[in-house]
N, C-alpha and C. Protein backbone atom coordinates (compact mmCIF):
# COMPACT_ATOMS: atom_id res chain seq x y z
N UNK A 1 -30.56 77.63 -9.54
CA UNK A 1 -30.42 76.41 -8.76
C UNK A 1 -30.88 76.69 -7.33
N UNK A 2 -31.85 75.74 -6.72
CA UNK A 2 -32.66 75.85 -5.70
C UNK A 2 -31.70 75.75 -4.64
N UNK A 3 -30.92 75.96 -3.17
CA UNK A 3 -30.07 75.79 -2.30
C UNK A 3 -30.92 74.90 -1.44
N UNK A 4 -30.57 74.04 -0.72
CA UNK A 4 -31.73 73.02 0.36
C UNK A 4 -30.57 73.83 1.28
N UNK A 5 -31.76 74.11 2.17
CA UNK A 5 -30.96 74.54 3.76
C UNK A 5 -31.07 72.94 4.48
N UNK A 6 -29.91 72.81 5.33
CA UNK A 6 -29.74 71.29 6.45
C UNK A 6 -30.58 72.12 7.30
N UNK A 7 -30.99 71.10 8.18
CA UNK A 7 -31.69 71.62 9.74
C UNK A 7 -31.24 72.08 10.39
N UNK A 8 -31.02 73.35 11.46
CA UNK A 8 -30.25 73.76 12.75
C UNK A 8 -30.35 72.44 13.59
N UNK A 9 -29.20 72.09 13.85
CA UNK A 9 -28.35 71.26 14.81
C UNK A 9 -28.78 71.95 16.08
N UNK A 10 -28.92 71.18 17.44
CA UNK A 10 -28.90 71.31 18.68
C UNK A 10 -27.51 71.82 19.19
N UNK A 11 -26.90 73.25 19.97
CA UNK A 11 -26.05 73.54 20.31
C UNK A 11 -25.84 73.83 21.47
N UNK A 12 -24.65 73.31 22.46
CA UNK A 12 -24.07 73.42 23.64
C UNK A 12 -24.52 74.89 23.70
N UNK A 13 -25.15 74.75 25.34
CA UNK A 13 -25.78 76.10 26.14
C UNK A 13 -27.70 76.28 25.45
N UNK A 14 -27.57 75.43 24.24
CA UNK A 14 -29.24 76.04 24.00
C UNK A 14 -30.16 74.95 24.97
N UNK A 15 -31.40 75.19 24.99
CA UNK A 15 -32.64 74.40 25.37
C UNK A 15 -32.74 72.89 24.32
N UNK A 16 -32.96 71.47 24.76
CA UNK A 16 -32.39 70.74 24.60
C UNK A 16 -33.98 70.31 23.52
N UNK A 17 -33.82 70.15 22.36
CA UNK A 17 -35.40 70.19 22.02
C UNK A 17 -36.27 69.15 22.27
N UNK A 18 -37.81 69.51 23.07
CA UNK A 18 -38.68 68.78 23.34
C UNK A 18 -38.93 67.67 22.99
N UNK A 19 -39.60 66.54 22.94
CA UNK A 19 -39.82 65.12 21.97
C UNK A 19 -40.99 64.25 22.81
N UNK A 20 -41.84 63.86 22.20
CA UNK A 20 -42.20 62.71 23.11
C UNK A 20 -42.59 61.24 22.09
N UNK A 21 -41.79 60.24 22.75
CA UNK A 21 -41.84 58.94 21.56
C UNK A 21 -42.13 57.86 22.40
N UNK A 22 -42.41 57.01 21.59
CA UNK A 22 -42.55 55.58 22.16
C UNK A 22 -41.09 54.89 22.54
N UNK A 23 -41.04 53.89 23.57
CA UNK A 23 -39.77 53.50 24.19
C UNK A 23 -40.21 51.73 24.49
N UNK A 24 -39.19 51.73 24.83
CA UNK A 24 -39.50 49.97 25.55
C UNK A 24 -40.39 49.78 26.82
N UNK A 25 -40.10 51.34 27.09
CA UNK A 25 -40.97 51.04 28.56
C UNK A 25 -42.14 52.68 28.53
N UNK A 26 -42.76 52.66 27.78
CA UNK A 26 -44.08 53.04 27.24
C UNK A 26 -43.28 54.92 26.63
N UNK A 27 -44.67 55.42 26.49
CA UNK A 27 -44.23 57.02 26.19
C UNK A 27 -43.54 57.68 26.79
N UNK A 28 -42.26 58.46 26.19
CA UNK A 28 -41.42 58.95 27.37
C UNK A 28 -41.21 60.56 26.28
N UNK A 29 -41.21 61.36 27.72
CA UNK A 29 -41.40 63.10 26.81
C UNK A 29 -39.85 63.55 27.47
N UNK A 30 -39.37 64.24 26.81
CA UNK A 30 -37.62 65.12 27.23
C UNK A 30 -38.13 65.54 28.63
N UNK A 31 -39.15 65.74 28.90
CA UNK A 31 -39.80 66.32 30.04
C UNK A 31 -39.81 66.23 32.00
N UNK A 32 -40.10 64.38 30.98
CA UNK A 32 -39.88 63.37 32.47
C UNK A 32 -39.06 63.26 32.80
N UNK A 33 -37.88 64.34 32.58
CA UNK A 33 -36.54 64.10 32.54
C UNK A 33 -36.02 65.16 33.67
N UNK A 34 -37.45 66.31 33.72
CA UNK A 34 -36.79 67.57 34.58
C UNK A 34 -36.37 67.52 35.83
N UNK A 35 -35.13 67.85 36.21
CA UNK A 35 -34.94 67.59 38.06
C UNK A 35 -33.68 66.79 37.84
N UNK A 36 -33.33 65.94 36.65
CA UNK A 36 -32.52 64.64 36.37
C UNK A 36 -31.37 65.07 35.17
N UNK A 37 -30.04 64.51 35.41
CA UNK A 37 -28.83 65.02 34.26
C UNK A 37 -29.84 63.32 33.14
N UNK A 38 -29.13 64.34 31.61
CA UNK A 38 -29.67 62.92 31.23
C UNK A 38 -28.70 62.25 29.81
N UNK A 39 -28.24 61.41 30.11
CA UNK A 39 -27.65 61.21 28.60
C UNK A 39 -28.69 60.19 27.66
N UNK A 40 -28.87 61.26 26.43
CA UNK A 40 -29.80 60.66 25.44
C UNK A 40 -28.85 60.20 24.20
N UNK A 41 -28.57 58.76 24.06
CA UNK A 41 -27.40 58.63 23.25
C UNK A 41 -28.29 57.45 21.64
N UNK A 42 -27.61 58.03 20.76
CA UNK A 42 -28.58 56.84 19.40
C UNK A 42 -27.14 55.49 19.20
N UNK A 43 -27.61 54.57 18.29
CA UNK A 43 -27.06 53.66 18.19
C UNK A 43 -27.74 53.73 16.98
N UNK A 44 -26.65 52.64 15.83
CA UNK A 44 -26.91 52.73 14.58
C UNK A 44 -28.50 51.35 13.92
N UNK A 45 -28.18 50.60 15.23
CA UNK A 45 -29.07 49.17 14.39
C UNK A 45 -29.37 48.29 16.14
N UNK A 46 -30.19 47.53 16.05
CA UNK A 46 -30.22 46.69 17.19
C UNK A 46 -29.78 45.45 16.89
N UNK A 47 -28.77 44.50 17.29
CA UNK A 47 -28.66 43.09 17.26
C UNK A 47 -27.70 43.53 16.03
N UNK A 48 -26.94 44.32 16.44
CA UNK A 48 -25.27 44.47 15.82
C UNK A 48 -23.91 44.26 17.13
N UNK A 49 -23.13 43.87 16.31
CA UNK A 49 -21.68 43.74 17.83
C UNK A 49 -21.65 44.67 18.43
N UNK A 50 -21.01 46.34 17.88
CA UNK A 50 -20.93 46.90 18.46
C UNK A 50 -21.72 47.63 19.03
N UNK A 51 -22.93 47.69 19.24
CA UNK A 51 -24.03 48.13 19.73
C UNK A 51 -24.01 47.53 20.84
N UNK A 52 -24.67 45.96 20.51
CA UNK A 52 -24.43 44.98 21.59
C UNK A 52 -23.48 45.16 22.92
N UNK A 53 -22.33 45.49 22.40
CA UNK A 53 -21.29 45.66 23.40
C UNK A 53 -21.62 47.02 24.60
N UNK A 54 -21.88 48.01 23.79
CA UNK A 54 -21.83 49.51 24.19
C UNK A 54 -23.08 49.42 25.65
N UNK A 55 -24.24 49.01 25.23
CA UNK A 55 -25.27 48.51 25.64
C UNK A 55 -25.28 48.09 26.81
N UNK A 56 -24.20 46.79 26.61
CA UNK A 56 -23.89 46.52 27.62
C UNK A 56 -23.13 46.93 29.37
N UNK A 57 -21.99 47.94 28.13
CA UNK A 57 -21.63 48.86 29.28
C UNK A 57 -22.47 49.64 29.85
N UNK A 58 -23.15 50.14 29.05
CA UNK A 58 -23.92 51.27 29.81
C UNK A 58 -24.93 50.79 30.79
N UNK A 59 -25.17 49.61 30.43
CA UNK A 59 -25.78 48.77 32.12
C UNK A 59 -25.10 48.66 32.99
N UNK A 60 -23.56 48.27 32.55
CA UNK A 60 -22.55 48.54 33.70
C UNK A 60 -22.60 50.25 34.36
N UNK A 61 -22.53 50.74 33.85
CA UNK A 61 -22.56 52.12 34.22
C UNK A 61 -23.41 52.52 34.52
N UNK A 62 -24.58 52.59 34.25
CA UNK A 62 -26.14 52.34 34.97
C UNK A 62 -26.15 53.22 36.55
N UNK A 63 -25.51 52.30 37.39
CA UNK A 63 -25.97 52.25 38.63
C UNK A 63 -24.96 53.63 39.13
N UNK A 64 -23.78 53.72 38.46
CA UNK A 64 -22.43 54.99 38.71
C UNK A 64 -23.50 56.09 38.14
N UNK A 65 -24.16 56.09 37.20
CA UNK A 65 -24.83 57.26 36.29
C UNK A 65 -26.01 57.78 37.38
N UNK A 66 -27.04 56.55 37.95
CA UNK A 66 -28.10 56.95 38.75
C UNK A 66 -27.35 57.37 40.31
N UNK A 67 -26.27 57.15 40.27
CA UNK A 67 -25.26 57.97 41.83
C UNK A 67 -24.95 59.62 41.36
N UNK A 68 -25.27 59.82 40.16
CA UNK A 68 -25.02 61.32 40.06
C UNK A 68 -26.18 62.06 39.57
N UNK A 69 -27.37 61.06 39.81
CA UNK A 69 -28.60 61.95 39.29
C UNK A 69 -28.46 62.07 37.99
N UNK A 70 -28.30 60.51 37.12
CA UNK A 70 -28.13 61.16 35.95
C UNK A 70 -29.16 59.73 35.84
N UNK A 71 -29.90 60.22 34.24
CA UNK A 71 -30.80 58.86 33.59
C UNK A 71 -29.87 58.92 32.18
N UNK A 72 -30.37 57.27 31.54
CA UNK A 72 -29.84 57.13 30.13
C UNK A 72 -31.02 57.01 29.64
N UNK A 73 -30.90 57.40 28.31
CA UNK A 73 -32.18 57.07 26.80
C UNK A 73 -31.71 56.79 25.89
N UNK A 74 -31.69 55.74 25.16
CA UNK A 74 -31.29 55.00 24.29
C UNK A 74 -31.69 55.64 23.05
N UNK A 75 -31.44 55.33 22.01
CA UNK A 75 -32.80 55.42 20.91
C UNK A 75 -32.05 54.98 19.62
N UNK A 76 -32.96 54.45 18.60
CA UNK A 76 -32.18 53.98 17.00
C UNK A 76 -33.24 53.93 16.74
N UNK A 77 -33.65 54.10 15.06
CA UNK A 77 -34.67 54.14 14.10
C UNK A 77 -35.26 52.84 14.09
N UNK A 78 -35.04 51.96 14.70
CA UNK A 78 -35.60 50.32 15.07
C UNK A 78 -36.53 50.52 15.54
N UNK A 79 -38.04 49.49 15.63
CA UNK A 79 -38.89 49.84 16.08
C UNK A 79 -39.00 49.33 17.74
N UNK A 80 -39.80 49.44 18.34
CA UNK A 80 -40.34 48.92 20.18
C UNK A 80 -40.30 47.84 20.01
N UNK A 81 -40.95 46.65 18.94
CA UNK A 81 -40.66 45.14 19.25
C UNK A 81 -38.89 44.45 18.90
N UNK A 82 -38.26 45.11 18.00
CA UNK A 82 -37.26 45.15 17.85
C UNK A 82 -36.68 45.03 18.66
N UNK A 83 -36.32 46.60 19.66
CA UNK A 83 -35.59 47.08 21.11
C UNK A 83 -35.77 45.98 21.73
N UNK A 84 -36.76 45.29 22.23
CA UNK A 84 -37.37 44.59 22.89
C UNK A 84 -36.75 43.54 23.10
N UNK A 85 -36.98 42.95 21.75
CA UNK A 85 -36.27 41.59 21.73
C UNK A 85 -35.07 41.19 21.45
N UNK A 86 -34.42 42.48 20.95
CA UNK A 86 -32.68 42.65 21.28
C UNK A 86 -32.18 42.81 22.85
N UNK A 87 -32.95 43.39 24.02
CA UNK A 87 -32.68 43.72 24.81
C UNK A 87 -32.86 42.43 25.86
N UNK A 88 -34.43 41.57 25.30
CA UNK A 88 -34.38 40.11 26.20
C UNK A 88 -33.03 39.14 25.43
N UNK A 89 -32.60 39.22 24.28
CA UNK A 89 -31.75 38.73 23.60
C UNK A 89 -30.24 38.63 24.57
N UNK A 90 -30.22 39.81 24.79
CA UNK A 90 -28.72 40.49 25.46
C UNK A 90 -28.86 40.00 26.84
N UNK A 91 -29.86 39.80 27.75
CA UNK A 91 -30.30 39.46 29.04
C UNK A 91 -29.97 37.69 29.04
N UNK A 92 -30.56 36.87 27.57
CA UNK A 92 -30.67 35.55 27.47
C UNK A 92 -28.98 35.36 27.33
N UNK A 93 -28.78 36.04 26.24
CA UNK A 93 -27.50 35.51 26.16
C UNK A 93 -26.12 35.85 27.16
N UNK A 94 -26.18 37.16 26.91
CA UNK A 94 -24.87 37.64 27.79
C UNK A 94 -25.37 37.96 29.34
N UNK A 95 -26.31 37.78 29.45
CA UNK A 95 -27.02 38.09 31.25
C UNK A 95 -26.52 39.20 31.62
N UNK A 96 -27.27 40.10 31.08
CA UNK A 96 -27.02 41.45 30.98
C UNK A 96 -28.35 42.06 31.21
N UNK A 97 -28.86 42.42 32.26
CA UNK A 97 -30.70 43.01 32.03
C UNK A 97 -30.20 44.75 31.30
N UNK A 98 -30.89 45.23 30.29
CA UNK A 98 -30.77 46.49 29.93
C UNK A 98 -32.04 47.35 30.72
N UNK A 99 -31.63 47.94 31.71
CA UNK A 99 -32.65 48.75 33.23
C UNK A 99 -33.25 50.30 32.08
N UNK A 100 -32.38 50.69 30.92
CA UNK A 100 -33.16 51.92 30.85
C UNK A 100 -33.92 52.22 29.30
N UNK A 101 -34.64 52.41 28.90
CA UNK A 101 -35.62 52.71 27.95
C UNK A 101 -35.09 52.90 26.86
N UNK A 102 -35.00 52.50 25.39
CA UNK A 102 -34.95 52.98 24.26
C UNK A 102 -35.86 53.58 23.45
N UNK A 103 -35.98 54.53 22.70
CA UNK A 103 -36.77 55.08 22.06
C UNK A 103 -36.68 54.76 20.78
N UNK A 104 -38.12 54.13 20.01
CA UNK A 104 -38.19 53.69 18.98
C UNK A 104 -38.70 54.47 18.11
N UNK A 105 -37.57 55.26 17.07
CA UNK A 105 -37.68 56.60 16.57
C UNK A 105 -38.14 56.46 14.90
N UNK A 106 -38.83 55.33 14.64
CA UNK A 106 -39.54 54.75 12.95
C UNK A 106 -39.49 56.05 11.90
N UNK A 107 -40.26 57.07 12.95
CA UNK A 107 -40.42 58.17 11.81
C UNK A 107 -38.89 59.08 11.55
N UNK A 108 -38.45 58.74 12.48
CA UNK A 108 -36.37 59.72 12.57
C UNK A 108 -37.30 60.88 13.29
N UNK A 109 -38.03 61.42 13.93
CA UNK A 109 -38.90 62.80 14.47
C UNK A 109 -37.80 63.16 15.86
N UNK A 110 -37.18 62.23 16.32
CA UNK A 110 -36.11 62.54 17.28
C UNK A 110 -34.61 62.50 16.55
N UNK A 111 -34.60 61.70 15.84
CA UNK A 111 -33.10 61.82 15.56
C UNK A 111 -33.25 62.79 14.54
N UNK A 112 -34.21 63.56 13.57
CA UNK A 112 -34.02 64.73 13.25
C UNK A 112 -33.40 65.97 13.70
N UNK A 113 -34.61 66.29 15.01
CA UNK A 113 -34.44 67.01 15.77
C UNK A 113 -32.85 67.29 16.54
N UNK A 114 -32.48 65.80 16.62
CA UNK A 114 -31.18 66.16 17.53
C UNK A 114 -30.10 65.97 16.30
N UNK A 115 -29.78 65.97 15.10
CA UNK A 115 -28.96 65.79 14.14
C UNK A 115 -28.29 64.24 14.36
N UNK A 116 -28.93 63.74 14.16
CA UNK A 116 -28.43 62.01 14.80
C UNK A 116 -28.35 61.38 13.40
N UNK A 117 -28.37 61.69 12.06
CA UNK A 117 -28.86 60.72 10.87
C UNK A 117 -27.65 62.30 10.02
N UNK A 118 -26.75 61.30 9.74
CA UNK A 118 -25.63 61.54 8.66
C UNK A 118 -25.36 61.05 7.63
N UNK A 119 -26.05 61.66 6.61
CA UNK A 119 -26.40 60.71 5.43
C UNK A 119 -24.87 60.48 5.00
N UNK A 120 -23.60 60.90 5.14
CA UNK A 120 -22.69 60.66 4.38
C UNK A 120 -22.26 59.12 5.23
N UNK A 121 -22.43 58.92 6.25
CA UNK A 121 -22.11 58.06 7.05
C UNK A 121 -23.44 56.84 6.64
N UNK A 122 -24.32 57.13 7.02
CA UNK A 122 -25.78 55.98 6.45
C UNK A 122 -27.18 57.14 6.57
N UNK A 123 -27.69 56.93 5.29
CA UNK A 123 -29.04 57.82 5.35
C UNK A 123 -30.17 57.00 5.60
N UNK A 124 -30.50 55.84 6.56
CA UNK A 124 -31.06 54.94 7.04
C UNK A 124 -31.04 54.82 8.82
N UNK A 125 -29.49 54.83 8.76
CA UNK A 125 -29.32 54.73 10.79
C UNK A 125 -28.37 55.88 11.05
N UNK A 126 -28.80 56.08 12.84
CA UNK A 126 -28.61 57.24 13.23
C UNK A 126 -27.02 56.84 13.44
N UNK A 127 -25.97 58.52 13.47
CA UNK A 127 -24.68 57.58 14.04
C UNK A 127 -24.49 57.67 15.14
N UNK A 128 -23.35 57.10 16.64
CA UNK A 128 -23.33 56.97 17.18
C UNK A 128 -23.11 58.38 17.91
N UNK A 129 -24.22 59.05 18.51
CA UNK A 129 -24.28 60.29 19.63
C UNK A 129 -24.65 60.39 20.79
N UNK A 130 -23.50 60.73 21.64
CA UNK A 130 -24.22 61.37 23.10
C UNK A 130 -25.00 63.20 23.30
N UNK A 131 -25.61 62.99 24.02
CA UNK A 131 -26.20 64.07 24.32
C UNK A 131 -26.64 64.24 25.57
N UNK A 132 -25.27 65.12 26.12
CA UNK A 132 -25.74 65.51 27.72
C UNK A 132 -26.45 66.82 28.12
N UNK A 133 -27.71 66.30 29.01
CA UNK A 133 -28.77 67.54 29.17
C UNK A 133 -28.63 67.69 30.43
N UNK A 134 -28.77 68.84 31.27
CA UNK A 134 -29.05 69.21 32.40
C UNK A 134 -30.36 68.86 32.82
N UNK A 135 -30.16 69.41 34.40
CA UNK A 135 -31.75 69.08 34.93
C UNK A 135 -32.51 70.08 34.59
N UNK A 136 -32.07 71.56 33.74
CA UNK A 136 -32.87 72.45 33.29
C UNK A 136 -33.34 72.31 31.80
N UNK A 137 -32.99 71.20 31.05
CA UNK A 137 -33.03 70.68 29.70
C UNK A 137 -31.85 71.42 28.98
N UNK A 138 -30.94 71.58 28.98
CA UNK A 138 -29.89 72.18 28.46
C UNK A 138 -29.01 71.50 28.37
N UNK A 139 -28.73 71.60 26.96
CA UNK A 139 -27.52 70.84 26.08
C UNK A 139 -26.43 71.14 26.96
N UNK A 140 -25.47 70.35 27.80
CA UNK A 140 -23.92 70.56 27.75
C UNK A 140 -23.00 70.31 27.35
N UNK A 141 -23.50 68.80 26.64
CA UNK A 141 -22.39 68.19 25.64
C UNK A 141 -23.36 67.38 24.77
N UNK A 142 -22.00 67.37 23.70
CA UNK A 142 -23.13 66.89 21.94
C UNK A 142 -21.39 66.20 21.85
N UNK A 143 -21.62 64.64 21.38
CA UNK A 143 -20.58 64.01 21.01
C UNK A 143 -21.11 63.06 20.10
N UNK A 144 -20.48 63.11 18.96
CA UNK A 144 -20.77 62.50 17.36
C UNK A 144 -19.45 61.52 17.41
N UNK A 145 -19.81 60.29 17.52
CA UNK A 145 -19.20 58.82 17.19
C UNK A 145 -19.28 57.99 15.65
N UNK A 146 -18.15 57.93 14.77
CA UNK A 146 -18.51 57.21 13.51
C UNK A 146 -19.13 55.85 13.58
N UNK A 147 -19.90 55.25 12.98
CA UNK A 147 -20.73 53.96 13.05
C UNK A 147 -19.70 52.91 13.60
N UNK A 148 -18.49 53.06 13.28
CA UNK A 148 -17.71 51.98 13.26
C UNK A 148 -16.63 51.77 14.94
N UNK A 149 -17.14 52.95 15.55
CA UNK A 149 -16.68 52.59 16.82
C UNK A 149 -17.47 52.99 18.25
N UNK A 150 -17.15 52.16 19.04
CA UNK A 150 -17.71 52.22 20.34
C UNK A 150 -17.02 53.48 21.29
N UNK A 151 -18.52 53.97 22.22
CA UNK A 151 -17.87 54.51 22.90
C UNK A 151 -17.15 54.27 24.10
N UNK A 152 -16.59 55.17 25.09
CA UNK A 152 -15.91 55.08 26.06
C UNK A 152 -16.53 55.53 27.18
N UNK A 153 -17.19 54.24 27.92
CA UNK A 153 -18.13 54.73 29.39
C UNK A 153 -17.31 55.56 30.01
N UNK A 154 -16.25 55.74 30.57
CA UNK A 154 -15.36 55.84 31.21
C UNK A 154 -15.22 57.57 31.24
N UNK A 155 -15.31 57.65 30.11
CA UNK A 155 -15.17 59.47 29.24
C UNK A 155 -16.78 59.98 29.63
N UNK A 156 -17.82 59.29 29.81
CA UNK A 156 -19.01 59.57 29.74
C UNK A 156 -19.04 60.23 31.26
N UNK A 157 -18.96 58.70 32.25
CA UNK A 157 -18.83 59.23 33.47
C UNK A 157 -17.76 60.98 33.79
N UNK A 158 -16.95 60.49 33.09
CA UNK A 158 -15.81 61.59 33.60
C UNK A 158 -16.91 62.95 33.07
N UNK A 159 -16.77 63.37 31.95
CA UNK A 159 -17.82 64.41 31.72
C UNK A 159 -19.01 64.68 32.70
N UNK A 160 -19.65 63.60 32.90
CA UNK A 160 -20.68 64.17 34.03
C UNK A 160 -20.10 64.24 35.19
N UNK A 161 -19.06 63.76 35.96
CA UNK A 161 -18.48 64.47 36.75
C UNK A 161 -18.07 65.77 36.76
N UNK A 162 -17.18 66.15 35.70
CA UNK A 162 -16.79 67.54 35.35
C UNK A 162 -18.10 68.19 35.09
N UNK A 163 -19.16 68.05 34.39
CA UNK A 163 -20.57 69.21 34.45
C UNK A 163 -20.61 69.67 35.49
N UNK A 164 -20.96 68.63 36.68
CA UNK A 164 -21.77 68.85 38.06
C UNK A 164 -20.46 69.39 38.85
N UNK A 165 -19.16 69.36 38.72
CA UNK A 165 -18.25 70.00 39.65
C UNK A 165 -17.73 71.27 38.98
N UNK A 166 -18.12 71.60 37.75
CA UNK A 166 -18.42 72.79 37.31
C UNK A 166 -19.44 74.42 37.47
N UNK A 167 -20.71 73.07 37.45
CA UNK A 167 -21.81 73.49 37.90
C UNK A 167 -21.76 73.60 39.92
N UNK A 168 -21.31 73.00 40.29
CA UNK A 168 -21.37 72.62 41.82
C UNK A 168 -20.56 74.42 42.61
N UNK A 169 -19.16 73.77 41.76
CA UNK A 169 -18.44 75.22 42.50
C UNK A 169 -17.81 76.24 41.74
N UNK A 170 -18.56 76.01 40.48
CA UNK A 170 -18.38 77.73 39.77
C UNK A 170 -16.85 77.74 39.05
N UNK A 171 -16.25 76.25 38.55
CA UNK A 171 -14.68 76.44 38.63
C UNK A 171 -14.70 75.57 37.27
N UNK A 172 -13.30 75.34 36.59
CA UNK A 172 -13.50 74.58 34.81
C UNK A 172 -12.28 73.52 35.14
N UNK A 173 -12.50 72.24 34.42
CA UNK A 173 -11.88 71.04 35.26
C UNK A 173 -10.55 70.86 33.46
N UNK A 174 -9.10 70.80 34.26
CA UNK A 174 -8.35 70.68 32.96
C UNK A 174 -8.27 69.49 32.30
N UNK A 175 -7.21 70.03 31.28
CA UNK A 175 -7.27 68.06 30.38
C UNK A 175 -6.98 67.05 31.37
N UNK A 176 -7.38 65.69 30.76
CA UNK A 176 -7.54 64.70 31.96
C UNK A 176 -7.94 64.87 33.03
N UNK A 177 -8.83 65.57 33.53
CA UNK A 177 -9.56 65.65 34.72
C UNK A 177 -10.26 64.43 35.32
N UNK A 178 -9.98 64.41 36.71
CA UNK A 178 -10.90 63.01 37.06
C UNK A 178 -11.54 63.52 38.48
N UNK A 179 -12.45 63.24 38.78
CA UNK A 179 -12.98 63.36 40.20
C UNK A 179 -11.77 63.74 40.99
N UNK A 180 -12.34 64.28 41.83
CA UNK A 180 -10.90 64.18 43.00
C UNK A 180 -9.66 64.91 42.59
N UNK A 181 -9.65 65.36 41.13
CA UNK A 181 -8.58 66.43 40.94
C UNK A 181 -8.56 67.82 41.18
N UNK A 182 -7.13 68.57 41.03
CA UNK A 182 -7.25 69.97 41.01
C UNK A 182 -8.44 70.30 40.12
N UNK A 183 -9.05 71.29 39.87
CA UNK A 183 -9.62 72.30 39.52
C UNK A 183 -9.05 73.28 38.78
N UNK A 184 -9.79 74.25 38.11
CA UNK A 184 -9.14 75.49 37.66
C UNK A 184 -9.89 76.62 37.66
């Protein structure tokens, strides 16, 4: 009996792997990213609720994310006209402009790469993952969300706070950590 090896998964501390795909707002490479924190997060479908919703926050959060030198990248196996017109959709309806790029991943060549497609969960859409990269392309955090729930901006921000005040003064931030707290 033949064994199928799974793919090596992307792991906290490695090099964050390369990609360059089509987006809403033209070709975008892991690259254009250097100098910048970046959260590259998938979503399961476009012009679903909870997507819709998440989406939304993260426009809210948007402007807190670009105060810490950080960019967002979207991405789901949906194609560029898709993104598109879910994203003028979300603007028409809920007046919400979505400011940062999704990547329209048809072939899965990114959500391969980053382990984003769990067939026990759906072998069609990616499930819900963050992926925080440094400005040196380095994985610092990998967070796997089941299809069926949204995440928590709130936890997002807090993590990239804790990276950069990690990274900043050499020190490790305890449970519940928030800006402005002790240290350890």
């Amino acid at each position: 009996m033949e064994e199928t090896m799974a793919p090596k998964l992307p792991l906290i501390g490695e090099k964050a792997p390369e990609f360059e795909a089509p987006t809403t707002q033209g070709t975008i490479r892991l690259s254009d990213y250097e100098g910048s924190w970046l959260v590259l997060f998938s979503h399961p479908a476009d012009f679903t609720p909870v997507c819709t919703t998440e989406f939304m926050a993260f426009a809210e959060i948007y402007p807190d994310l670009q105060e810490r030198n950080t960019e967002l990248l979207g991405l789901s196996v949906d194609s560029t006209s898709s993104h598109i017109a879910w994203v003028r959709n979300i603007e028409e309806k809920m007046g919400v402009k979505i400011p940062f790029p999704i990547i329209a991943d048809l072939n899965k060549d990114v959500s391969s790469l980053y382990g984003m497609i769990h067939p026990e969960q759906s072998k069609t859409e990616t499930v819900r993952t963050v992926f925080v990269i440094d400005p040196e392309a380095t994985l610092r955090l990998i967070l796997y969300y089941p299809l069926t729930t949204g995440r928590n901006m709130k936890e997002i921000l807090r993590i990239i706070d804790a990276l950069q005040t990690t990274d900043e003064h050499g020190v490790a931030t305890p449970a519940n950590w928030e800006k402005g707290d002790p240290v350890v």
